[in-house]
Protein backbone atom coordinates (compact mmCIF):
# COMPACT_ATOMS: atom_id res chain seq x y z
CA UNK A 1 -1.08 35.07 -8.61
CA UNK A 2 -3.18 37.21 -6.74
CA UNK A 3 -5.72 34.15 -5.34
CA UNK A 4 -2.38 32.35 -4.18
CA UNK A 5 -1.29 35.65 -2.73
CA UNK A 6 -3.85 35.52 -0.50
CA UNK A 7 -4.28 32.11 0.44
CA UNK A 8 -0.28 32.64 1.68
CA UNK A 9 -1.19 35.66 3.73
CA UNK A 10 -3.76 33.93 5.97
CA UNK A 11 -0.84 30.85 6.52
CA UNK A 12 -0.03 31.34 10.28
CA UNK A 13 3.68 31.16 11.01
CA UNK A 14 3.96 28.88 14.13
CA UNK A 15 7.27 27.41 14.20
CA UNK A 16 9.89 28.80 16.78
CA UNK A 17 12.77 27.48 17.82
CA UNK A 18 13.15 27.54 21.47
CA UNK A 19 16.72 27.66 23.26
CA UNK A 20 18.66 24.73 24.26
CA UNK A 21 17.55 24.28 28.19
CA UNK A 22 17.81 20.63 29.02
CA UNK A 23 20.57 19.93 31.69
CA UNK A 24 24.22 19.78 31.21
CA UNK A 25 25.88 16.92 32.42
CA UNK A 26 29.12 14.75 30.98
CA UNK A 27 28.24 11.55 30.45
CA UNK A 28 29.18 8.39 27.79
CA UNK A 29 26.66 7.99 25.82
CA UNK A 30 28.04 5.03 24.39
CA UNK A 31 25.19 2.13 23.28
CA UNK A 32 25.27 -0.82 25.53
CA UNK A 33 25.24 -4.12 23.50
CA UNK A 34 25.54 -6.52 26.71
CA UNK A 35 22.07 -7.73 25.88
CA UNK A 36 20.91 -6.62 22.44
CA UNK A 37 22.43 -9.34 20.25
CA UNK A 38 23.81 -7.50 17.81
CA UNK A 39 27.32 -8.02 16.03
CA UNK A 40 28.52 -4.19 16.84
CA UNK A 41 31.24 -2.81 19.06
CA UNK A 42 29.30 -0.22 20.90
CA UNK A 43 30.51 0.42 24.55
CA UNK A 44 28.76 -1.40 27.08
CA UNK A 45 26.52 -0.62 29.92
CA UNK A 46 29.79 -1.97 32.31
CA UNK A 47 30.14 0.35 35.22
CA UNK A 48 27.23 2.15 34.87
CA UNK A 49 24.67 1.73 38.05
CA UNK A 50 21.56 -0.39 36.76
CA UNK A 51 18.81 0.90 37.75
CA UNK A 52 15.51 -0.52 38.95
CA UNK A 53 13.15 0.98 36.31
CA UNK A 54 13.58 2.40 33.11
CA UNK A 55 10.66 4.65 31.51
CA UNK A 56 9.73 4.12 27.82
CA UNK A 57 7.06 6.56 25.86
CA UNK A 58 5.67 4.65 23.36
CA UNK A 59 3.18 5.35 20.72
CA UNK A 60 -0.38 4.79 21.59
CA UNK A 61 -1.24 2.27 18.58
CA UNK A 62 -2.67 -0.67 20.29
CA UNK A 63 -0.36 -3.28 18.00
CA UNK A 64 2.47 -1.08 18.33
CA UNK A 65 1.83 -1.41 22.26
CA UNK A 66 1.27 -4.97 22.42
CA UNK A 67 4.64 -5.88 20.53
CA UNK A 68 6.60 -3.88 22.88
CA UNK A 69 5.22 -5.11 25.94
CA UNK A 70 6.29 -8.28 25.12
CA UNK A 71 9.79 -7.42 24.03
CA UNK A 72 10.01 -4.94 27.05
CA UNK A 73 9.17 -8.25 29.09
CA UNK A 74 12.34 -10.22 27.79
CA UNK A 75 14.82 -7.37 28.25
CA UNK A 76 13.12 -7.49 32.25
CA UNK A 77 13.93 -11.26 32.17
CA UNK A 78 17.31 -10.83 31.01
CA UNK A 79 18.77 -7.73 32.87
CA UNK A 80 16.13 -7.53 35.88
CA UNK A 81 14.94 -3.50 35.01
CA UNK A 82 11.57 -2.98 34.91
CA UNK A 83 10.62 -1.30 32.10
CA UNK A 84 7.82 0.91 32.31
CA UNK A 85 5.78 2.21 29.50
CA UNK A 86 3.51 5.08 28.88
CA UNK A 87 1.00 5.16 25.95
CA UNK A 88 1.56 8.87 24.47
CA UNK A 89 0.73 9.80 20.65
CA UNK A 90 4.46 10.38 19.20
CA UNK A 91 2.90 13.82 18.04
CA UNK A 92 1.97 14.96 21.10
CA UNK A 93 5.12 13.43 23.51
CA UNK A 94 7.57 16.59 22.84
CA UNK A 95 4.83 18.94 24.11
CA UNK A 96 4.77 16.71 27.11
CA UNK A 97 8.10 15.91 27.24
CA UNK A 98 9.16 19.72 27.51
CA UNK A 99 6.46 20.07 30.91
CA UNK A 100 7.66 16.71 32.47
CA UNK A 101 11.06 16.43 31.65
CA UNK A 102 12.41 19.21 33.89
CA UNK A 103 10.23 17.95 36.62
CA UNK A 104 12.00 14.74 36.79
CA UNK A 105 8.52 13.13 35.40
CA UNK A 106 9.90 12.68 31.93
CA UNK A 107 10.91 9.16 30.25
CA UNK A 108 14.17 7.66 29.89
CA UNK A 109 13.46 7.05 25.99
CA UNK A 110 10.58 8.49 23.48
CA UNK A 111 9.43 7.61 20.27
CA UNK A 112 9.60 10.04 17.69
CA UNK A 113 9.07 10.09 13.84
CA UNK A 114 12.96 11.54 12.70
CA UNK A 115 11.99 14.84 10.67
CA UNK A 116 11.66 16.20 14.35
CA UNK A 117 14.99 15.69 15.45
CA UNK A 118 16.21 19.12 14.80
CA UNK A 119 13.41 20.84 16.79
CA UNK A 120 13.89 18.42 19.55
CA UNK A 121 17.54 18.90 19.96
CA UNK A 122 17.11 22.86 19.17
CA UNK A 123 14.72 22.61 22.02
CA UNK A 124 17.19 20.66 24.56
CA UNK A 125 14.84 17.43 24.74
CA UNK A 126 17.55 14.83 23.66
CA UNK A 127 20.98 13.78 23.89
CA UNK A 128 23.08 12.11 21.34
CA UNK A 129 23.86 8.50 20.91
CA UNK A 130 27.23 7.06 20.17
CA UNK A 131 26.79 4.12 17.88
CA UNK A 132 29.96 3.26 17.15
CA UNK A 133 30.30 0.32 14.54
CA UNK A 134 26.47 -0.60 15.51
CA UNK A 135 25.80 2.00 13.17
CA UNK A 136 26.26 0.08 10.09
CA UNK A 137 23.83 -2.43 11.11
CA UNK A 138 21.25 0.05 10.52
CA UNK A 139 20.36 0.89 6.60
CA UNK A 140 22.45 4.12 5.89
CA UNK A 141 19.03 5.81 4.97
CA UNK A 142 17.88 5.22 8.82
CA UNK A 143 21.45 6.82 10.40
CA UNK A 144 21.30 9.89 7.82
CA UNK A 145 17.72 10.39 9.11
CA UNK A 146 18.66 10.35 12.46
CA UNK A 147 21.77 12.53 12.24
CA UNK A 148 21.64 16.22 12.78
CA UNK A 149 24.57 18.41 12.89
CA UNK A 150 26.92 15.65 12.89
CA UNK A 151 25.92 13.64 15.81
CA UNK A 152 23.04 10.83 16.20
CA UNK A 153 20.14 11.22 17.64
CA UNK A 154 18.49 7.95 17.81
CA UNK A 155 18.82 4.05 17.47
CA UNK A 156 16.26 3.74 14.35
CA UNK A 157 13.40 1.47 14.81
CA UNK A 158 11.15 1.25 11.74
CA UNK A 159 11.15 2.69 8.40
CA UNK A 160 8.76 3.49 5.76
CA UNK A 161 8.29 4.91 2.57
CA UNK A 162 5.41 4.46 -0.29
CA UNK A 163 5.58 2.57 -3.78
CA UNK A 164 2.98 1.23 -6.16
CA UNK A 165 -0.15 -0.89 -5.68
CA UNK A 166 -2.24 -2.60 -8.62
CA UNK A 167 -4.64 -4.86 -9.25
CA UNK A 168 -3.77 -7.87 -11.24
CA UNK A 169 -7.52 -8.52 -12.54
CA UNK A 170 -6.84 -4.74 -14.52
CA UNK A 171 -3.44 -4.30 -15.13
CA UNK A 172 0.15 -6.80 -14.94
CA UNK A 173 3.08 -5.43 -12.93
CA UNK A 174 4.88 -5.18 -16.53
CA UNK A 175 2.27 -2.53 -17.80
CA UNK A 176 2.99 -0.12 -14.94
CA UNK A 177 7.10 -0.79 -14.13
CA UNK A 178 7.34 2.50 -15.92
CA UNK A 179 6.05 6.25 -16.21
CA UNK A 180 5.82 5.39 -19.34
CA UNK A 181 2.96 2.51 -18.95
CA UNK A 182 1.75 3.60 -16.32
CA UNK A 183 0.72 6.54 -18.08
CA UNK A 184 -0.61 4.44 -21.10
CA UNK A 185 -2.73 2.68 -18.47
CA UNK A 186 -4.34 5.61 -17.05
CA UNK A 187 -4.96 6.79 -20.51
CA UNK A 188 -6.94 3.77 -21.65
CA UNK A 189 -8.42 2.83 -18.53
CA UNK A 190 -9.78 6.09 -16.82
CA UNK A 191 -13.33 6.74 -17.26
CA UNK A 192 -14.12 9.54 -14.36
CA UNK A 193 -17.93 9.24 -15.67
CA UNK A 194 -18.32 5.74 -14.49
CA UNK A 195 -15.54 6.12 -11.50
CA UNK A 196 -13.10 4.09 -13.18
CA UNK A 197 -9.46 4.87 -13.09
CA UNK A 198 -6.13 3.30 -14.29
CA UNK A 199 -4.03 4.91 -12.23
CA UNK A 200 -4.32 7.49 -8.84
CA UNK A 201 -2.66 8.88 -5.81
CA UNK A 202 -2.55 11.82 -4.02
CA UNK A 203 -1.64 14.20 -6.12
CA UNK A 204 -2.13 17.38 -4.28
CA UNK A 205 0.15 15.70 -1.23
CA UNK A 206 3.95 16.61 -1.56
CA UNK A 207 4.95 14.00 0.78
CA UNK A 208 3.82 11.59 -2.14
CA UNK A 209 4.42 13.48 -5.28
CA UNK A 210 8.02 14.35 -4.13
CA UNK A 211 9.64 11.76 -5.95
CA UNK A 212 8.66 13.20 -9.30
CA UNK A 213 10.15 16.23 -8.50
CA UNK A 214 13.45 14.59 -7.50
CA UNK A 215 13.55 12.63 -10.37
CA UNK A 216 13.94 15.32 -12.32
CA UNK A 217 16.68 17.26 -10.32
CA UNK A 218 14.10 18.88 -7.80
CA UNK A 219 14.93 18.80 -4.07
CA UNK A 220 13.88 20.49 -0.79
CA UNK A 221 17.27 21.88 0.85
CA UNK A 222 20.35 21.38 -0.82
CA UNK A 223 22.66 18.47 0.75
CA UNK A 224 26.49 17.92 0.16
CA UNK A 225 26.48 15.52 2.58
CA UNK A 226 27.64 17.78 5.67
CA UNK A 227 23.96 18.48 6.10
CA UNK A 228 21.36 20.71 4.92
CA UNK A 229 21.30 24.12 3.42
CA UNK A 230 17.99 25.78 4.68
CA UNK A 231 19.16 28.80 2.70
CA UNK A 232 19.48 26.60 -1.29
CA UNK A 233 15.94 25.50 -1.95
CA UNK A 234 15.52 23.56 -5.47
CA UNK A 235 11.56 23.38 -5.29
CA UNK A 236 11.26 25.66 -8.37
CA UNK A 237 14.50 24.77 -10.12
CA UNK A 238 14.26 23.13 -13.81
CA UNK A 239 13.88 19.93 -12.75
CA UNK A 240 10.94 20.28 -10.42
CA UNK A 241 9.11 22.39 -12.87
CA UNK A 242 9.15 19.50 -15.30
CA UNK A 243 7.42 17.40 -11.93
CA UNK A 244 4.82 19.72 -11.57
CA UNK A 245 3.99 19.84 -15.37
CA UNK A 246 4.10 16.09 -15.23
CA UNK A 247 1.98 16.34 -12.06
CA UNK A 248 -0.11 18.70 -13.60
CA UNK A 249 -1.08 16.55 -16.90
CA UNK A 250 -2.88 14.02 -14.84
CA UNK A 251 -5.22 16.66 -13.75
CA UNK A 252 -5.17 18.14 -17.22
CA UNK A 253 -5.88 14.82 -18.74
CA UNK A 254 -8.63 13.95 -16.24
CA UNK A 255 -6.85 10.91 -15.34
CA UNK A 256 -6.90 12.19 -11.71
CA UNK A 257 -9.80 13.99 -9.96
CA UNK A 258 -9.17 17.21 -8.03
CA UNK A 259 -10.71 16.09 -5.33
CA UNK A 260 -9.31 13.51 -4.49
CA UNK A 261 -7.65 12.72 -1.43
CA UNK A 262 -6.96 9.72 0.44
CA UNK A 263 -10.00 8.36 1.68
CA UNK A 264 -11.70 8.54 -1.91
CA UNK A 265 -8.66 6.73 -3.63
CA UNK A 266 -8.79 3.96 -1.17
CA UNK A 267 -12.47 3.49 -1.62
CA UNK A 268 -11.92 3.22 -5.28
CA UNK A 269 -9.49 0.84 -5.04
CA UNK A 270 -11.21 -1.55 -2.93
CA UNK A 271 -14.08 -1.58 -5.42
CA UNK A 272 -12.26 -2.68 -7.97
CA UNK A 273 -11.95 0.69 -9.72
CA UNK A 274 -8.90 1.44 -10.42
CA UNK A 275 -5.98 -0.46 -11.40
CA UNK A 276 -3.09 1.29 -9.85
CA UNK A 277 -2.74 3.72 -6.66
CA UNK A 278 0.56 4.96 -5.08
CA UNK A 279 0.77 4.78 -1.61
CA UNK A 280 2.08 3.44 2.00
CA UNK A 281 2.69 -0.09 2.98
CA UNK A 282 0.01 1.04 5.82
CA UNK A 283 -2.83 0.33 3.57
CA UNK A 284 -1.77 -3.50 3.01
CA UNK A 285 -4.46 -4.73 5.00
CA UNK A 286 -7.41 -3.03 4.08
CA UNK A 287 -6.41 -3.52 0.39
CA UNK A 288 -5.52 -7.14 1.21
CA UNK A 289 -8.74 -7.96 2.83
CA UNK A 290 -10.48 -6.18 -0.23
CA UNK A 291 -8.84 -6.94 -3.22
CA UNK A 292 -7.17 -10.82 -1.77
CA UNK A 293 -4.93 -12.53 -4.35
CA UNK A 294 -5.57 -9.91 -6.97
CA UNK A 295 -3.09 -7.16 -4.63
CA UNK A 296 -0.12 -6.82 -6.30
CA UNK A 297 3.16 -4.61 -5.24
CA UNK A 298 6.05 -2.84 -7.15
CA UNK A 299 8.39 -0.37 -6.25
CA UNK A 300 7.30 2.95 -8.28
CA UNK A 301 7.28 3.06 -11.83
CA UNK A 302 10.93 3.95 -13.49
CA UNK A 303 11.39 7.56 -14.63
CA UNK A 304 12.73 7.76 -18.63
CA UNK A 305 16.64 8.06 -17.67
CA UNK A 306 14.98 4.11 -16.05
CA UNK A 307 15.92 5.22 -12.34
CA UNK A 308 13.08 4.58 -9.93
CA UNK A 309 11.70 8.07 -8.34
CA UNK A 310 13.18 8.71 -5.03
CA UNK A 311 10.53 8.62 -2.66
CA UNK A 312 10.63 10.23 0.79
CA UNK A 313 11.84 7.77 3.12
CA UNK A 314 10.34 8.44 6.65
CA UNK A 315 12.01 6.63 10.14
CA UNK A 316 10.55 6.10 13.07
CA UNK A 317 13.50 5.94 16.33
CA UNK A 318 13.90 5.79 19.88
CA UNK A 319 15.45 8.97 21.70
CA UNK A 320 17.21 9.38 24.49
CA UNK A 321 16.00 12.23 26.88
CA UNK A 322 18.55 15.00 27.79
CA UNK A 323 17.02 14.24 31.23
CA UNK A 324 17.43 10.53 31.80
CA UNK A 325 19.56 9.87 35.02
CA UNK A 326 20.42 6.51 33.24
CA UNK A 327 21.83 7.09 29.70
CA UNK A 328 24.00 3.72 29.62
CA UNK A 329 21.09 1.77 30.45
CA UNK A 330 18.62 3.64 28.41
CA UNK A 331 20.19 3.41 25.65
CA UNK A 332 20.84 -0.89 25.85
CA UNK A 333 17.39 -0.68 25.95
CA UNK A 334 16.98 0.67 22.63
CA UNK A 335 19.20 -1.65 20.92
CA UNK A 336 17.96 -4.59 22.86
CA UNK A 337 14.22 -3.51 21.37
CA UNK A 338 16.23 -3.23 17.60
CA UNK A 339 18.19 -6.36 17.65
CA UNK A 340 17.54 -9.14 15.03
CA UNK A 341 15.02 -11.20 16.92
CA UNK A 342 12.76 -8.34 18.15
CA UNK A 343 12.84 -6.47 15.15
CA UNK A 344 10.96 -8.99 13.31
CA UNK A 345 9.02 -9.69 16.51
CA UNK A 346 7.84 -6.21 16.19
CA UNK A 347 7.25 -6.40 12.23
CA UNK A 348 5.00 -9.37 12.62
CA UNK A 349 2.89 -7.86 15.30
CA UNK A 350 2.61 -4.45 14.12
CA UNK A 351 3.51 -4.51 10.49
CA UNK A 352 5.88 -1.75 10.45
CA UNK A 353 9.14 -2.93 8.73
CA UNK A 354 12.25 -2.61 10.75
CA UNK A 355 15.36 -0.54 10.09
CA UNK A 356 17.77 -2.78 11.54
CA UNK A 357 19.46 -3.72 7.74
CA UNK A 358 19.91 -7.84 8.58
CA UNK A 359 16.12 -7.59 9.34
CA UNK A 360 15.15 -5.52 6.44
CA UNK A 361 16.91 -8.14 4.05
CA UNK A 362 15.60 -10.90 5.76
CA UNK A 363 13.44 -13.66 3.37
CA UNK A 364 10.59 -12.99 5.24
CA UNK A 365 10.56 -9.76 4.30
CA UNK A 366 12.67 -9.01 1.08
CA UNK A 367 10.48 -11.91 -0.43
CA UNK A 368 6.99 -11.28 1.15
CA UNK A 369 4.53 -10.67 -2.14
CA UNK A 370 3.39 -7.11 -0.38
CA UNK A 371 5.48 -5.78 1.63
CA UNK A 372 8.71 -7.02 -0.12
CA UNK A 373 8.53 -3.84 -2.64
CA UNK A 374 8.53 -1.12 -0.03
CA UNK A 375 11.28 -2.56 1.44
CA UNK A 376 13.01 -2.48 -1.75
CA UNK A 377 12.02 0.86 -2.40
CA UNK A 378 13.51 2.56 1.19
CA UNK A 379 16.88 1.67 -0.98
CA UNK A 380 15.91 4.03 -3.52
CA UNK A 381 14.33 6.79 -1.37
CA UNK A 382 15.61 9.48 0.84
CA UNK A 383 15.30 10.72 4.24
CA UNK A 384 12.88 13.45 4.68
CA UNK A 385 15.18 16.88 5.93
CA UNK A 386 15.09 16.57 9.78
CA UNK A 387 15.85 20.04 10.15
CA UNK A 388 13.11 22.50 11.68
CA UNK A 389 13.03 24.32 8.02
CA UNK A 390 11.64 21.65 7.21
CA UNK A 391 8.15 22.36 8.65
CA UNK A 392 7.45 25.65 6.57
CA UNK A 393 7.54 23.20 3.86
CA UNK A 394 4.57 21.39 3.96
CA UNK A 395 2.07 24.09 3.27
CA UNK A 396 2.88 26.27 0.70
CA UNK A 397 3.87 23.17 -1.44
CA UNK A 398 0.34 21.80 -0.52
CA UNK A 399 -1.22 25.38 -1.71
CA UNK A 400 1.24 25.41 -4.95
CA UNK A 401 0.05 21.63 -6.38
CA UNK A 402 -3.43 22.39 -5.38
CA UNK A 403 -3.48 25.98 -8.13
CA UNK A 404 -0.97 23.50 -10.50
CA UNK A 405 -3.77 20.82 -10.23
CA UNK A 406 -6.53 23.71 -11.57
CA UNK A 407 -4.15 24.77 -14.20
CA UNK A 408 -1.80 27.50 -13.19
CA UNK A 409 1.47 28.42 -14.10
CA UNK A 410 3.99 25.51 -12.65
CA UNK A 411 6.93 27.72 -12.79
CA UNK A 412 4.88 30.72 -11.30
CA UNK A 413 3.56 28.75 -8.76
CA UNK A 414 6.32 27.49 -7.58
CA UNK A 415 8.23 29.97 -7.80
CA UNK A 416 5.37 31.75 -5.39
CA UNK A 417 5.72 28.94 -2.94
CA UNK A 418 9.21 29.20 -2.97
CA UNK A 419 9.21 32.89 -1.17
CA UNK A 420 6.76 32.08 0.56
CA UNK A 421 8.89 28.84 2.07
CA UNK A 422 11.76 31.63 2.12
CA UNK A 423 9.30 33.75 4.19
CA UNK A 424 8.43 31.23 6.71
CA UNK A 425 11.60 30.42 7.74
CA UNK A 426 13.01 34.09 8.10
CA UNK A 427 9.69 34.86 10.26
CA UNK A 428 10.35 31.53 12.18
CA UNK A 429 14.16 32.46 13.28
CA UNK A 430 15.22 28.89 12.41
CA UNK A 431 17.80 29.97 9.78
């Protein structure tokens, strides 16, 4: 107790939530859909001024970039506003948005992964969105992500979650549908003395080991479906205890290494090491170029009630700025970039699978070999809380499965990082 103690006590407490000061104006936010091809019966952009330019953050990822350029291009062609785009790392755009934004040098729309939402709208950077029925052409995981305190706070743009890889030269998809074989597979196959594994992720990430701590009745903030309650954390109830002894076996059993982290499981992997690694659709094509034919995908293994493990489903949406002079427009923008056609014009340039529902369940995706199972698998998952609470999360969970991965106490140790969550957020002021 006394190691953790003071691994907590160094943590620096860094999140603050700053007051509401974007500018207060009454406008109808209503989504335009006189260009975006969608079936929905959002308001349209009809007697709103159009303007000559709109301005679009994007992320700087070069495909990313690329895709929208072009699909930026056709809403030019069909409406006549330029659309200008800026380059800025999603991570780093609220920082800048805060400086530029009351200057008048901020964008019209941003790009922003959702578990940010509540810090951004705490802090005043974004306005809601009325849907209206467009809503429901978006997977119901994507709106829940981007709703905070009962309004929406972004047209949702791509999802992601993780599942299961294997190799089919070591193991069949049959062997490791469950916990069960998958577990039989890392027992027979896992030799750590000749780097030879039958099954590994990151085990010491919570983002990844989540879902066996949900499968078991574990969960971050408690939801009843009004929203979440910072104050009911169930990261040390029964259920997630039994996750972190289940977590904790691997290490126990040497099927997993403790130090292993990301860039050693993917190295593995690619040498033909191990059979099996969870992880995110993002590593298709290094594993594809490694591994060819022999990839194989699966959603993760079913738990022993046969659910599949509810992984952390993570959404990636387009926000409109609280300082935007043109909202109407702004917003037709975003759904124009979402419709049908550019949604899988952006999936086949930059790989990142859509949230727009009809696009998601399209046969070019629901039936691609790869990346068929993580779409599968966002129906299982759930949005990661988007509430600022949600950042004093991260590390004490990462200290707490770091001492359960060397053998501590599971219900001590979480229990520890509990308070310690508890702490963070009192110390914060986001309560």
């Amino acid at each position: 107790m006394k190691k953790f103690i003071v691994m907590l006590m160094v943590a620096v407490l860094t999140l603050g939530v700053l007051a509401a000061c974007g500018p207060q104006r009454e406008t109808n936010n209503g989504a335009g859909n006189a260009n975006n091809n969608n079936e929905g019966e959002g308001t349209t952009t009809e007697g709103a001024e159009k303007p000559d330019k709109l301005t679009v953050w994007v992320n700087d990822q070069e495909e990313q970039k690329a895709a929208l350029e072009e699909i930026f291009a056709a809403y030019t062609e069909e409406t006549g506003i330029e659309v200008e785009a800026t380059g800025i790392s999603m991570l780093d755009q609220i920082e800048v948005l805060a400086l530029d934004g009351p200057s008048g040098k901020g964008p019209d729309v941003f790009f922003q992964p959702h578990d940010r939402i509540g810090d951004i709208v705490l802090q005043g950077l974004a306005d809601p969105i009325d849907l209206g029925e467009d809503a429901n052409l978006y997977g119901q995981a994507s709106i829940d992500a981007v709703t905070f305190e009962g309004e929406t706070y972004g047209v949702p743009h791509v999802i992601e979650t993780y599942g299961l890889f294997y190799n089919k030269d070591l193991v069949s998809a049959e062997e490791v549908a469950t916990m069960e074989g998958l577990m039989t597979v890392a027992e027979e196959q896992t030799d750590q003395g000749q780097d030879k594994y039958g099954f590994l992720m990151e085990a010491t990430n919570f983002y990844f080991i989540y879902p066996f701590f949900a499968g078991n009745g574990g969960y971050v903030f408690n939801n009843d479906g009004t929203g979440f309650d910072a104050s009911d954390i169930g990261l040390a109830n029964e259920g997630a205890v039994e996750g972190g002894e289940l977590v904790q076996s691997w290490f126990t059993n040497g099927y997993i290494p403790k130090e292993i982290n990301g860039d050693i499981m993917n190295g593995l992997f690619t040498d033909g090491k191990v059979a099996s690694v969870i992880t995110g659709p993002w590593n298709i094509p290094t594993y594809k170029e490694a591994l060819g034919d022999s990839l194989g995908t699966a959603t993760l293994p079913t738990l022993d009630n046969g659910d599949v493990p509810k992984s952390f489903v993570g959404v990636k949406t387009w926000m409109l700025s609280s300082y935007s002079e043109n909202q109407e427009w702004a917003i037709d923008l975003m759904k124009f970039t979402t419709n049908y056609d550019n949604a899988m014009k952006y999936y086949s340039a930059a790989g990142e699978m859509p949230a727009l529902q009809e696009a998601l369940d399209s046969d070019e995706i629901a039936n691609d070999e790869l990346i068929g199972a993580f779409a599968e698998q966002t129906q299982y998952g759930e949005p990661m809380p988007n509430i600022p609470q949600m950042q004093q999360v991260w590390d004490p969970m990462g200290s707490a499965l770091q001492f359960i991965a060397s053998g501590d106490d599971v219900g001590e140790v979480l229990s520890e990082a509990v308070q310690q969550i508890e702490d963070n957020i009192q110390a914060s002021g986001a309560q």
